[in-house]
N, C-alpha and C. Protein backbone atom coordinates (compact mmCIF):
# COMPACT_ATOMS: atom_id res chain seq x y z
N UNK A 1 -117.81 -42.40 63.09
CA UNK A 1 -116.79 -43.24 63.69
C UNK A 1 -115.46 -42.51 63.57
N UNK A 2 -114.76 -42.02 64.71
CA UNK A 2 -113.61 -41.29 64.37
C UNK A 2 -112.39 -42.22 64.20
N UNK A 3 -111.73 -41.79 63.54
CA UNK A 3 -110.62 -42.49 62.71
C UNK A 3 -110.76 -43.14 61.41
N UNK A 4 -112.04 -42.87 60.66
CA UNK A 4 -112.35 -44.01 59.48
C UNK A 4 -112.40 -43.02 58.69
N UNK A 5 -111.95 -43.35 57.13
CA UNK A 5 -112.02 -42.69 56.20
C UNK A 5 -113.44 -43.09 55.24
N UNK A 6 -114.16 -42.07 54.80
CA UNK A 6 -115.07 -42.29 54.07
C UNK A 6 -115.29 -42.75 52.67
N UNK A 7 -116.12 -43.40 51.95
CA UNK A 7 -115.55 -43.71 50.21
C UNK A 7 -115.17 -42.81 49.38
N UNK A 8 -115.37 -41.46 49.52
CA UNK A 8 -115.61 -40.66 48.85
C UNK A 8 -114.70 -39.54 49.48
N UNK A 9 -114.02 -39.90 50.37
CA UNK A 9 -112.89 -39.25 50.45
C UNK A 9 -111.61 -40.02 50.47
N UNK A 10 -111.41 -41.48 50.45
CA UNK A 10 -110.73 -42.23 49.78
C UNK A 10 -110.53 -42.56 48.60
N UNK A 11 -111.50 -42.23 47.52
CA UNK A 11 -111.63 -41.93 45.97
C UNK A 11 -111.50 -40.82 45.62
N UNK A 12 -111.57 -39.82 45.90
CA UNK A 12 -110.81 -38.27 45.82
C UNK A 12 -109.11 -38.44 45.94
N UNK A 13 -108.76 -39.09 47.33
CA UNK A 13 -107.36 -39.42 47.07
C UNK A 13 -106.84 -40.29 46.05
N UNK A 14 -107.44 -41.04 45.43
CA UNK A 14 -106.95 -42.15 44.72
C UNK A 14 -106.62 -41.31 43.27
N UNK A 15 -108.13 -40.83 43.36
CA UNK A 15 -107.98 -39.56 41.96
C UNK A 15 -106.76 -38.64 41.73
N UNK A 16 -106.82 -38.35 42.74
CA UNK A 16 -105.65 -37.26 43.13
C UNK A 16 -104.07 -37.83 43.03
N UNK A 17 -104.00 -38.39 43.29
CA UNK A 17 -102.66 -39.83 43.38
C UNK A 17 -102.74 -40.02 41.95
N UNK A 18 -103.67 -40.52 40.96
CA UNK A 18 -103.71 -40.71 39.54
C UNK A 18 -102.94 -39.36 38.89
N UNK A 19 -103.76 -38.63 39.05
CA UNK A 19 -103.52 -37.16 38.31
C UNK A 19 -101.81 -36.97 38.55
N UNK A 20 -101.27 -37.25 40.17
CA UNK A 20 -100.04 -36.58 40.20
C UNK A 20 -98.82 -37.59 39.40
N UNK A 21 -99.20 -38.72 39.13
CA UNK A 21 -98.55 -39.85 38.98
C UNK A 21 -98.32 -39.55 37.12
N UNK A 22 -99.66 -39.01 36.18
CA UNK A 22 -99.87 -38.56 35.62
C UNK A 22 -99.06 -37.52 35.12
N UNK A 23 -99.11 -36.87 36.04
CA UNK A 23 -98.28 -35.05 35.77
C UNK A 23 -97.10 -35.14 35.73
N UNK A 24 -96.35 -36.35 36.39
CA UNK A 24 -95.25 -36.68 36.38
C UNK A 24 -94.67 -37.31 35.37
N UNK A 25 -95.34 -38.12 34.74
CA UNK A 25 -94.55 -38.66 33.19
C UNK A 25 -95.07 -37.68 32.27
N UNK A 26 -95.68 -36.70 32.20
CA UNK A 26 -96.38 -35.69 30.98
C UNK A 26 -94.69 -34.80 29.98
N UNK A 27 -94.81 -35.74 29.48
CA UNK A 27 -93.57 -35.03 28.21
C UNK A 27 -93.86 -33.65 27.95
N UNK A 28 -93.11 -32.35 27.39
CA UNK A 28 -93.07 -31.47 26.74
C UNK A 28 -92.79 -31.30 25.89
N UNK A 29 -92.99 -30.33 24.81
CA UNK A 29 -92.83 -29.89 23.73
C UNK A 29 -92.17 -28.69 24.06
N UNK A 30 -90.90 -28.50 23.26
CA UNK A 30 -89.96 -27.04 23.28
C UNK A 30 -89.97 -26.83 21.74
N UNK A 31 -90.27 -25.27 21.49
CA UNK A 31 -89.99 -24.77 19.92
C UNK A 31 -88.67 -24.22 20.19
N UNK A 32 -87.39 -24.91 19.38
CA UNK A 32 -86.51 -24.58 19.49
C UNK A 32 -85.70 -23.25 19.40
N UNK A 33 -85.17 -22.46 20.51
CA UNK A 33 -84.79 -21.91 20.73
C UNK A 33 -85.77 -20.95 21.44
N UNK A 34 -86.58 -21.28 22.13
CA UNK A 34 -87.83 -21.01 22.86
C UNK A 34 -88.98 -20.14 21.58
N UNK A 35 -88.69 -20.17 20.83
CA UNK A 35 -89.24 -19.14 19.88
C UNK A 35 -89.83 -19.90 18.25
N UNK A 36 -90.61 -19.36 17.43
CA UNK A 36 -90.52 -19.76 16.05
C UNK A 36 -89.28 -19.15 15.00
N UNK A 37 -89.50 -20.34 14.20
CA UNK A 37 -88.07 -19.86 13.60
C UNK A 37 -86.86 -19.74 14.17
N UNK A 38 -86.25 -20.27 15.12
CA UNK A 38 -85.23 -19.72 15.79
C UNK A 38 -84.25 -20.55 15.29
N UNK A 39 -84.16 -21.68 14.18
CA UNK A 39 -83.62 -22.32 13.52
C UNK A 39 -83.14 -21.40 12.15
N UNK A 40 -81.65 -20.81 12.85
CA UNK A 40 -81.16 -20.27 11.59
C UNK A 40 -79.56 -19.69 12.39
N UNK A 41 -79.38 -19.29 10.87
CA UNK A 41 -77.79 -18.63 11.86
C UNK A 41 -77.94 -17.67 12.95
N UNK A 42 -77.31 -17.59 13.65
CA UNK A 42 -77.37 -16.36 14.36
C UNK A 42 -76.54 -14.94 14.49
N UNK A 43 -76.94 -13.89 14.79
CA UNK A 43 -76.74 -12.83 14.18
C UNK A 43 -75.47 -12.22 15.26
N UNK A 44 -75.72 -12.88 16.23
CA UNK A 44 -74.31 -12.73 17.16
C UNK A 44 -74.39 -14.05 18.24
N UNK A 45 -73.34 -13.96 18.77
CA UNK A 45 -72.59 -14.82 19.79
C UNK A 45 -73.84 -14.96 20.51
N UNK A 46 -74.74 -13.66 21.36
CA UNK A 46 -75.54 -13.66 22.20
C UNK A 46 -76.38 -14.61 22.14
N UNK A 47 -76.88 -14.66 20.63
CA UNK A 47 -78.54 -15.68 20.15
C UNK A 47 -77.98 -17.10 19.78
N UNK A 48 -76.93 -17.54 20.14
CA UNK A 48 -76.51 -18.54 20.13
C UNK A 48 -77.68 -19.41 20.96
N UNK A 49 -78.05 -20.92 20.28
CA UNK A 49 -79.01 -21.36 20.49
C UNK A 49 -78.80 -22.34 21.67
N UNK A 50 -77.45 -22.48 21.95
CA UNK A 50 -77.37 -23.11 23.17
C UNK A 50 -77.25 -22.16 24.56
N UNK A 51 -77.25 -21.10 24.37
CA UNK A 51 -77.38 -20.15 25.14
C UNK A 51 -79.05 -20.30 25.70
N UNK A 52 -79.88 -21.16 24.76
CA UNK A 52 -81.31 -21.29 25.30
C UNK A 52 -81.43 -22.61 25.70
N UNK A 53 -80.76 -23.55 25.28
CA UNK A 53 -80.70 -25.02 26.11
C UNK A 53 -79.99 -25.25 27.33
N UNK A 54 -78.98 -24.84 27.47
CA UNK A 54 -78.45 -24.30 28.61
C UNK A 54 -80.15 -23.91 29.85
N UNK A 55 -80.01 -22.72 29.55
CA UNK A 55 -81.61 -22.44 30.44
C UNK A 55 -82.29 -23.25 30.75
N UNK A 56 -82.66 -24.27 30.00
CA UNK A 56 -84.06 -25.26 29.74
C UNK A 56 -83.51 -26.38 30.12
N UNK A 57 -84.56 -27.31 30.63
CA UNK A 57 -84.24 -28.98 31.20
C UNK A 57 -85.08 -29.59 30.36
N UNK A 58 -84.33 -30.56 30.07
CA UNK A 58 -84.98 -31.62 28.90
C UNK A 58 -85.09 -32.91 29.63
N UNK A 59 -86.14 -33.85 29.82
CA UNK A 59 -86.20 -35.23 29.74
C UNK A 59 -86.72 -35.55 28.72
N UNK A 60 -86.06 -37.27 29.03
CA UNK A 60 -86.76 -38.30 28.28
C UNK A 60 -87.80 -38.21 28.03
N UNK A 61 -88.69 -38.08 27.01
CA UNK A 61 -89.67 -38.12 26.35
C UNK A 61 -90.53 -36.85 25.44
N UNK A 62 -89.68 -35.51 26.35
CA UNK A 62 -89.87 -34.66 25.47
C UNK A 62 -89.67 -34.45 23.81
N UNK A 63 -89.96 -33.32 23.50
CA UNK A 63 -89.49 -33.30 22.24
C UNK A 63 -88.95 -31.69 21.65
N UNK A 64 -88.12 -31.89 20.74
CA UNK A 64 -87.30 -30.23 19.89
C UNK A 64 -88.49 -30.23 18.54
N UNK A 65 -89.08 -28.63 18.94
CA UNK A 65 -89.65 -28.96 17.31
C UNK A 65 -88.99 -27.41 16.70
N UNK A 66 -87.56 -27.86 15.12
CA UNK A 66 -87.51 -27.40 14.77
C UNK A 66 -87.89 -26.39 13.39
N UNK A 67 -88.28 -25.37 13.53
CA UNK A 67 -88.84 -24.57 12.25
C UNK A 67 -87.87 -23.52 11.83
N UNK A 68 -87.95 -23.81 10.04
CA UNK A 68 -87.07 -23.24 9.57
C UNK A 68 -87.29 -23.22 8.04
N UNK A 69 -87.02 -22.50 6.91
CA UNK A 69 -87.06 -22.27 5.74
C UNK A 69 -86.90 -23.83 4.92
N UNK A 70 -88.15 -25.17 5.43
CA UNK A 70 -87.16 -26.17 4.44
C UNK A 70 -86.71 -26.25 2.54
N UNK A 71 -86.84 -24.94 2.22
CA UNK A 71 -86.47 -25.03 1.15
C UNK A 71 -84.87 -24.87 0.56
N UNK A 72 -84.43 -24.41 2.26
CA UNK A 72 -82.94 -23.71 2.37
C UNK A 72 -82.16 -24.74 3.31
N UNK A 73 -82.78 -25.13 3.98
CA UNK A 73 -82.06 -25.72 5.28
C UNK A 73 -82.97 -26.93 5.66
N UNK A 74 -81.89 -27.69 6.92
CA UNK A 74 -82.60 -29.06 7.50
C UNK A 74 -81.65 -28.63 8.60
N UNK A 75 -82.30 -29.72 8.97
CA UNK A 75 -81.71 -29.99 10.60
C UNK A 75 -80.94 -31.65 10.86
N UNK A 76 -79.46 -31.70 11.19
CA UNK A 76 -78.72 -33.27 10.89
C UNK A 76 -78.39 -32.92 12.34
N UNK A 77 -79.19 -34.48 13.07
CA UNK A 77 -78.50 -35.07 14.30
C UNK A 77 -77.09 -35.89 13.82
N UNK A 78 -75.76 -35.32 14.49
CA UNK A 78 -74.69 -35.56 14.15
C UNK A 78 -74.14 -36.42 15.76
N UNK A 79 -73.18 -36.92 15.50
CA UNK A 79 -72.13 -37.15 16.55
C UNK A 79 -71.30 -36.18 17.42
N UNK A 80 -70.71 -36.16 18.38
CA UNK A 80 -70.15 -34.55 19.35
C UNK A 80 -69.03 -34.98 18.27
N UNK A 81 -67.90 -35.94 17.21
CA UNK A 81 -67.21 -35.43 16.16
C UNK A 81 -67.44 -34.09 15.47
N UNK A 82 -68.50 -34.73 14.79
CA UNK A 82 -69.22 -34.07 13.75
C UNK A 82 -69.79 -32.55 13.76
N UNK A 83 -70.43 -32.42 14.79
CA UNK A 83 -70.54 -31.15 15.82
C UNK A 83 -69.40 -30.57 15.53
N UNK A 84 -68.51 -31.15 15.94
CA UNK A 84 -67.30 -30.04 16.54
C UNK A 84 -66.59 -29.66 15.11
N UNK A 85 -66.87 -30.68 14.68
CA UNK A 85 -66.21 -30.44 13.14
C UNK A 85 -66.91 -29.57 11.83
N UNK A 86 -68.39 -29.40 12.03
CA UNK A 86 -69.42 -29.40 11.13
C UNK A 86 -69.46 -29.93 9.87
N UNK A 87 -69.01 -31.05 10.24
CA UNK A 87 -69.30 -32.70 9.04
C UNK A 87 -70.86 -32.79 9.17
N UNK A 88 -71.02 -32.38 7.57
CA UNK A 88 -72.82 -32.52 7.41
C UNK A 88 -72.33 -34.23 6.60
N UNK A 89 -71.65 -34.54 6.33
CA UNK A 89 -71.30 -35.93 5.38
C UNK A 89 -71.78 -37.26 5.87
N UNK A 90 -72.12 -37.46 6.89
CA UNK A 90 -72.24 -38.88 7.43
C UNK A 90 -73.58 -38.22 8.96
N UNK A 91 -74.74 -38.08 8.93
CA UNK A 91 -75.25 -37.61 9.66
C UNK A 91 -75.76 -38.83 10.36
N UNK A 92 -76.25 -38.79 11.69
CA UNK A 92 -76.84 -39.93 12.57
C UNK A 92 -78.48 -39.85 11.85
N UNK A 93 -79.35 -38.75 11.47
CA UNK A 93 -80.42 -38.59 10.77
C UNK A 93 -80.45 -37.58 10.40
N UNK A 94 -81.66 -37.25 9.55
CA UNK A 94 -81.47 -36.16 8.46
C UNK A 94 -82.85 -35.76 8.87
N UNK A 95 -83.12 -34.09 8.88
CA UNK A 95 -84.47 -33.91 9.04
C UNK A 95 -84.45 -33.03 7.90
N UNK A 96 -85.89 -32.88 7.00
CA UNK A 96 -85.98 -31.76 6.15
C UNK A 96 -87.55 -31.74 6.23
N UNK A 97 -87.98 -30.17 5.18
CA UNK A 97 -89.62 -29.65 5.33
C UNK A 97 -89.68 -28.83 5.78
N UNK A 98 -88.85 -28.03 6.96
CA UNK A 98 -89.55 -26.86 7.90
C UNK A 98 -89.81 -26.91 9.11
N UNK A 99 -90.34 -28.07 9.42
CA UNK A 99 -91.28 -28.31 11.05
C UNK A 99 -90.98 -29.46 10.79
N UNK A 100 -89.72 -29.70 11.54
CA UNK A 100 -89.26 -31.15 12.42
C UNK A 100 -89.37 -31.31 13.75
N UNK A 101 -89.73 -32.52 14.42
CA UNK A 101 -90.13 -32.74 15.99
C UNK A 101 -89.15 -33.91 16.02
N UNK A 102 -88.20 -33.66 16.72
CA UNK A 102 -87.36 -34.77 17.34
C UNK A 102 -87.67 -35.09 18.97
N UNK A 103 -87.88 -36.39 19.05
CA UNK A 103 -88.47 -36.35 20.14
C UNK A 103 -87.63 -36.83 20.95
N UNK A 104 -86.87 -36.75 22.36
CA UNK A 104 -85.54 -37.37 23.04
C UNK A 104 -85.94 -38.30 23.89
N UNK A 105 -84.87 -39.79 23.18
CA UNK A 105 -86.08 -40.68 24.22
C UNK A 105 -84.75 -41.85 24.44
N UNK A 106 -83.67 -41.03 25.05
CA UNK A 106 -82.95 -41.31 25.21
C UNK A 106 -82.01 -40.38 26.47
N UNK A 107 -81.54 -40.50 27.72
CA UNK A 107 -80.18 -39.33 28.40
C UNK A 107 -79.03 -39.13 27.85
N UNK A 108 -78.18 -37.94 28.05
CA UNK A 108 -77.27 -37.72 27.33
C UNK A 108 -77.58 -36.52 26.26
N UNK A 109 -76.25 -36.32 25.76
CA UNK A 109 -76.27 -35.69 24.75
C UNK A 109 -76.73 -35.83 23.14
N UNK A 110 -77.13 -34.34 23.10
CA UNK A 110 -78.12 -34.74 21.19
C UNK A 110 -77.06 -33.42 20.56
N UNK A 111 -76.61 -33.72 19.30
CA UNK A 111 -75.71 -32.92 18.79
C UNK A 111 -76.25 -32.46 17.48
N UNK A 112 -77.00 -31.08 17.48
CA UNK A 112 -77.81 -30.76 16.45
C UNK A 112 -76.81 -29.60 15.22
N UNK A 113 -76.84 -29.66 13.89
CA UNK A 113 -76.22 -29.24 13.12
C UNK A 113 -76.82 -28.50 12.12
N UNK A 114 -77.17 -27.52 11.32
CA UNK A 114 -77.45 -27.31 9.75
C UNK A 114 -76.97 -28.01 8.92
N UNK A 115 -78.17 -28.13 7.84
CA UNK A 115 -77.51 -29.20 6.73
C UNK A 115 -77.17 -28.24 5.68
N UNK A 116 -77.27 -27.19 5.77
CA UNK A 116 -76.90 -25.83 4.95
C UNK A 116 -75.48 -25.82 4.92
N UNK A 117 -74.87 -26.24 4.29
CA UNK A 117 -73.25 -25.85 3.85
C UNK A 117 -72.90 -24.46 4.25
N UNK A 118 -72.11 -24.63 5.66
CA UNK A 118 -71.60 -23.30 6.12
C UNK A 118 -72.16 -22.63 7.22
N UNK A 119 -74.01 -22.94 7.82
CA UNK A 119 -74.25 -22.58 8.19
C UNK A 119 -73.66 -22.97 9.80
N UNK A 120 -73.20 -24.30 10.34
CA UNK A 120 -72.88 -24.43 10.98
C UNK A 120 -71.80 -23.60 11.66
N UNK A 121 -70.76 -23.73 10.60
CA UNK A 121 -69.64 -22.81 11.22
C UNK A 121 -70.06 -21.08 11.68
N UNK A 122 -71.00 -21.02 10.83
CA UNK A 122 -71.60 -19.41 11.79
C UNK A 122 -72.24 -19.93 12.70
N UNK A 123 -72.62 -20.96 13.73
CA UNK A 123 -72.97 -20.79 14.23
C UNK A 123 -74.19 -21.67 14.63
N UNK A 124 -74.87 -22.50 13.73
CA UNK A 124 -76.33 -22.43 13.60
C UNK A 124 -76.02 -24.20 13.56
N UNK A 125 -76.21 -24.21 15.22
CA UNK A 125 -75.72 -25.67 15.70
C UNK A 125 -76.44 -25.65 16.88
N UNK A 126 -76.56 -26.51 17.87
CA UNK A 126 -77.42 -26.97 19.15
C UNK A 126 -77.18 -28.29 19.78
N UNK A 127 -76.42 -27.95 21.47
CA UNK A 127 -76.48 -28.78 22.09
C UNK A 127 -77.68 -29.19 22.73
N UNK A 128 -78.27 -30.53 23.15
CA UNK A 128 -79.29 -30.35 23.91
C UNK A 128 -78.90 -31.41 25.08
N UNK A 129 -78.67 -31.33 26.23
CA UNK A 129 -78.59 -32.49 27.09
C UNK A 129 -80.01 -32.90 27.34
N UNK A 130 -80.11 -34.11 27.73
CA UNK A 130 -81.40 -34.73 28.51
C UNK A 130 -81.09 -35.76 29.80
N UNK A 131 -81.55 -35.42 30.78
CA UNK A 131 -81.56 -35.31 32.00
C UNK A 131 -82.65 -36.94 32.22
N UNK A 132 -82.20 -37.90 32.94
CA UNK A 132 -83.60 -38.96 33.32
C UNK A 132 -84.44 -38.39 34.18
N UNK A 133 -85.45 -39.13 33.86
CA UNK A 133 -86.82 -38.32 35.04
C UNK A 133 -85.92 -38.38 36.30
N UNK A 134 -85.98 -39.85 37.08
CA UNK A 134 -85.47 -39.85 38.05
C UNK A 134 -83.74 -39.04 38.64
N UNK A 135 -83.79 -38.45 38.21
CA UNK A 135 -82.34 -37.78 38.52
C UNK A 135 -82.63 -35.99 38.16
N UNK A 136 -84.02 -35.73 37.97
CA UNK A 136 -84.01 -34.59 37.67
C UNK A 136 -84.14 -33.70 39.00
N UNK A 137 -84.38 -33.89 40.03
CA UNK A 137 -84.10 -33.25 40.84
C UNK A 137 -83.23 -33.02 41.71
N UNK A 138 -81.87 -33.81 41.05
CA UNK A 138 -80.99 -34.32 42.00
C UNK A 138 -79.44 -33.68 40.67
N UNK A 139 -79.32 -33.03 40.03
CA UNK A 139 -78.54 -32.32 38.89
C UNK A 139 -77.72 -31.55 39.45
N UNK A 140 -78.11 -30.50 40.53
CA UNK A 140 -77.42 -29.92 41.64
C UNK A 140 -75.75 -30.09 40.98
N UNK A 141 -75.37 -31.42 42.01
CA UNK A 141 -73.87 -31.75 42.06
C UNK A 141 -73.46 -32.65 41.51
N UNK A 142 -74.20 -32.84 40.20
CA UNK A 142 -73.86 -33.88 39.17
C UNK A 142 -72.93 -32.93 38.37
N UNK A 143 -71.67 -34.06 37.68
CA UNK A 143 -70.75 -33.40 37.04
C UNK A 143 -71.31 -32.44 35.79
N UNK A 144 -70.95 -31.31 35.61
CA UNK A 144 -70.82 -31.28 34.37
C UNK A 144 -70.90 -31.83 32.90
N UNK A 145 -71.63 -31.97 31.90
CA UNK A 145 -71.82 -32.60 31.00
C UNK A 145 -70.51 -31.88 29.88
N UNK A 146 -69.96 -32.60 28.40
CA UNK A 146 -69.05 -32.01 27.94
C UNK A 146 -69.27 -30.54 27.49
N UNK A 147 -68.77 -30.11 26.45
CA UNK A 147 -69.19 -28.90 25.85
C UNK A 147 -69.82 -27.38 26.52
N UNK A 148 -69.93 -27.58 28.25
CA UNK A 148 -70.35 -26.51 29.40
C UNK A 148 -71.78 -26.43 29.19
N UNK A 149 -72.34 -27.39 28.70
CA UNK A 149 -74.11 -27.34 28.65
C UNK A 149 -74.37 -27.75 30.05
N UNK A 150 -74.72 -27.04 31.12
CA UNK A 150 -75.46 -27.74 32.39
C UNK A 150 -76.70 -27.23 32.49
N UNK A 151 -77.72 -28.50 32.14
CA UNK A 151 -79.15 -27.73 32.98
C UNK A 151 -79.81 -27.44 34.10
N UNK A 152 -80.67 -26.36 33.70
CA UNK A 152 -80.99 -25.17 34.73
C UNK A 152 -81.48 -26.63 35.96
N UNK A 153 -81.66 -25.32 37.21
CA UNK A 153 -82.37 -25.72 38.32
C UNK A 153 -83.66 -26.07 38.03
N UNK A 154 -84.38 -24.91 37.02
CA UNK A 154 -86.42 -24.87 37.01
C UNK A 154 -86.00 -24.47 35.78
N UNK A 155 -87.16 -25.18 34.94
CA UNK A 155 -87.57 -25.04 33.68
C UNK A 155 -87.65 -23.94 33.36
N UNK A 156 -87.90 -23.51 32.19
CA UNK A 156 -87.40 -22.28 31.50
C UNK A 156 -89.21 -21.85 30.71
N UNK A 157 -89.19 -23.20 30.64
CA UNK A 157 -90.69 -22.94 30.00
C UNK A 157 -91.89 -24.86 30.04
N UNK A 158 -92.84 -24.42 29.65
CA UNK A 158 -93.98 -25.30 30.49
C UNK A 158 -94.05 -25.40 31.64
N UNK A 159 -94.28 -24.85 32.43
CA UNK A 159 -94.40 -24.90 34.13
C UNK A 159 -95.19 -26.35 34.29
N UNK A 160 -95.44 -27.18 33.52
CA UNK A 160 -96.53 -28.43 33.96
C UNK A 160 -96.05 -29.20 35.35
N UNK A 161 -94.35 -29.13 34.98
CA UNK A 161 -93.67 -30.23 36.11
C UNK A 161 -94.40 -29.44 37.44
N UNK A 162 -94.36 -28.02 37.44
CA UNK A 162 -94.73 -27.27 38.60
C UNK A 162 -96.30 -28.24 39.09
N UNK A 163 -96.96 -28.53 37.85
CA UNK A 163 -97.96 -28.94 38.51
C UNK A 163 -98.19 -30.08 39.44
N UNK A 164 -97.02 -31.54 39.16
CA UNK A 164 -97.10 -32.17 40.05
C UNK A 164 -96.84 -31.90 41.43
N UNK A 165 -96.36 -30.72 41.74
CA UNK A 165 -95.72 -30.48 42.95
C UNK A 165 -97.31 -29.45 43.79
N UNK A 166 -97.61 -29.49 42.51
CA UNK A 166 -98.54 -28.78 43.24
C UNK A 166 -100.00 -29.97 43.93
N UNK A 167 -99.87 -30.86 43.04
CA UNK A 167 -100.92 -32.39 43.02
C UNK A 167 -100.29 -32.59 44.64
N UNK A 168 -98.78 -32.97 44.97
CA UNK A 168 -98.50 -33.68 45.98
C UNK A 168 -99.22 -32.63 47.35
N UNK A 169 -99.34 -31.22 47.09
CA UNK A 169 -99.39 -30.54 48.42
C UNK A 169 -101.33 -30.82 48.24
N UNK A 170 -101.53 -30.85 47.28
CA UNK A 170 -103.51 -31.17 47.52
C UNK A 170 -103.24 -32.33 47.94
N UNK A 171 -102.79 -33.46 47.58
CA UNK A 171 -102.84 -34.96 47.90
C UNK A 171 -102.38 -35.10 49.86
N UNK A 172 -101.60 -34.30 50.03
CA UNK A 172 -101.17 -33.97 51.20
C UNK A 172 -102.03 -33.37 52.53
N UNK A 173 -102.73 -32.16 52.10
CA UNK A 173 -103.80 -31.57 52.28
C UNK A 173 -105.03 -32.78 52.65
N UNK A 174 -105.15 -33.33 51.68
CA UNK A 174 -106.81 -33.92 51.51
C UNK A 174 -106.37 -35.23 52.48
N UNK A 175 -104.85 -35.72 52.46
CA UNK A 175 -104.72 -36.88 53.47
C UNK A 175 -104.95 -36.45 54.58
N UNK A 176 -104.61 -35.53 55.38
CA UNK A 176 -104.59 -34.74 56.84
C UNK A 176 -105.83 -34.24 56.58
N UNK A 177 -107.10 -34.33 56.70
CA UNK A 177 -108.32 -33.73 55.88
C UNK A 177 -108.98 -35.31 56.42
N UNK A 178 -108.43 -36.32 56.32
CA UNK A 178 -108.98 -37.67 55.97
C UNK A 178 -109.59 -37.81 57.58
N UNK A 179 -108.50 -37.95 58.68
CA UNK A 179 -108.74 -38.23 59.51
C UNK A 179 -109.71 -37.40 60.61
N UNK A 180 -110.67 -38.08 60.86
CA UNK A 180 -111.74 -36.64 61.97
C UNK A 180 -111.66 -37.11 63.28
């Protein structure tokens, strides 16, 4: 019968529609500063760790997992004050151990600090913006966030988002496919 879709190629799409719908809320995991260990002072201006958030797009639901010596250091979510000041004294939370996962489940700015007396002022601090799902493709000609953190166009790392885009052109495909 031409024009009718078959069960089994109407349940392939449905599948397919699941998966991309799927791929689309799939959170990431970033090791901070794209690397292990990258939680420490830095040795120049260059390895400055917002120099790697900058690069990278963060949403809601991802997560920072920082690693680092916890016998020496932690990691204090601070206020953009506190940040700017490197007031470890009054922290928003306190992470310690080594391998902390902060997970951002919130837009806006996250203002990351050393709880190491001093280490901040060398340096060993982290902006991270987070971007809402829905507005992530649309950042273009959105203002500026404070502090000159703007995130990238394309991810820096997990290509997964790539994968929904890739779900919509099969889902696309297999619809034009439908009709005989």
């Amino acid at each position: 019968m031409a024009g009718c879709f078959s069960r089994t190629k109407i349940s392939s799409v449905l599948l397919l529609l699941c998966l991309f719908f799927f791929s689309l809320s799939e959170a990431r995991v970033y090791p901070v500063g794209g690397k292990d260990n990258a939680w420490r002072v830095p040795s120049s201006e260059a390895e400055s760790l917002n120099h790697w958030s900058e690069k990278s797009r963060f949403l809601i639901g991802d997560s920072l997992v920082f690693e680092y010596d916890g016998s020496k250091d932690s990691v204090l979510l601070v206020t953009k004050e506190d940040y700017l000041a490197c007031n470890t004294t009054s922290p928003v939370a306190s992470y310690r151990g080594g391998n902390t996962t902060v997970k951002l489940e919130r837009s806006g700015p996250y203002y990351f600090i050393s709880g190491e007396q001093g280490n901040c002022v060398k340096g060993q601090k982290l902006i991270v913006v987070v971007i809402s799902e829905r507005h992530s493709k649309f950042t273009a000609g959105a203002p500026a966030p404070s502090e000159g953190v703007v995130p990238a166009a394309a991810p820096t790392s997990g290509g997964g988002r790539l994968h929904g885009e890739l779900v919509v052109g099969f889902v696309a495909a297999l619809v034009g496919s439908l009709v005989i």
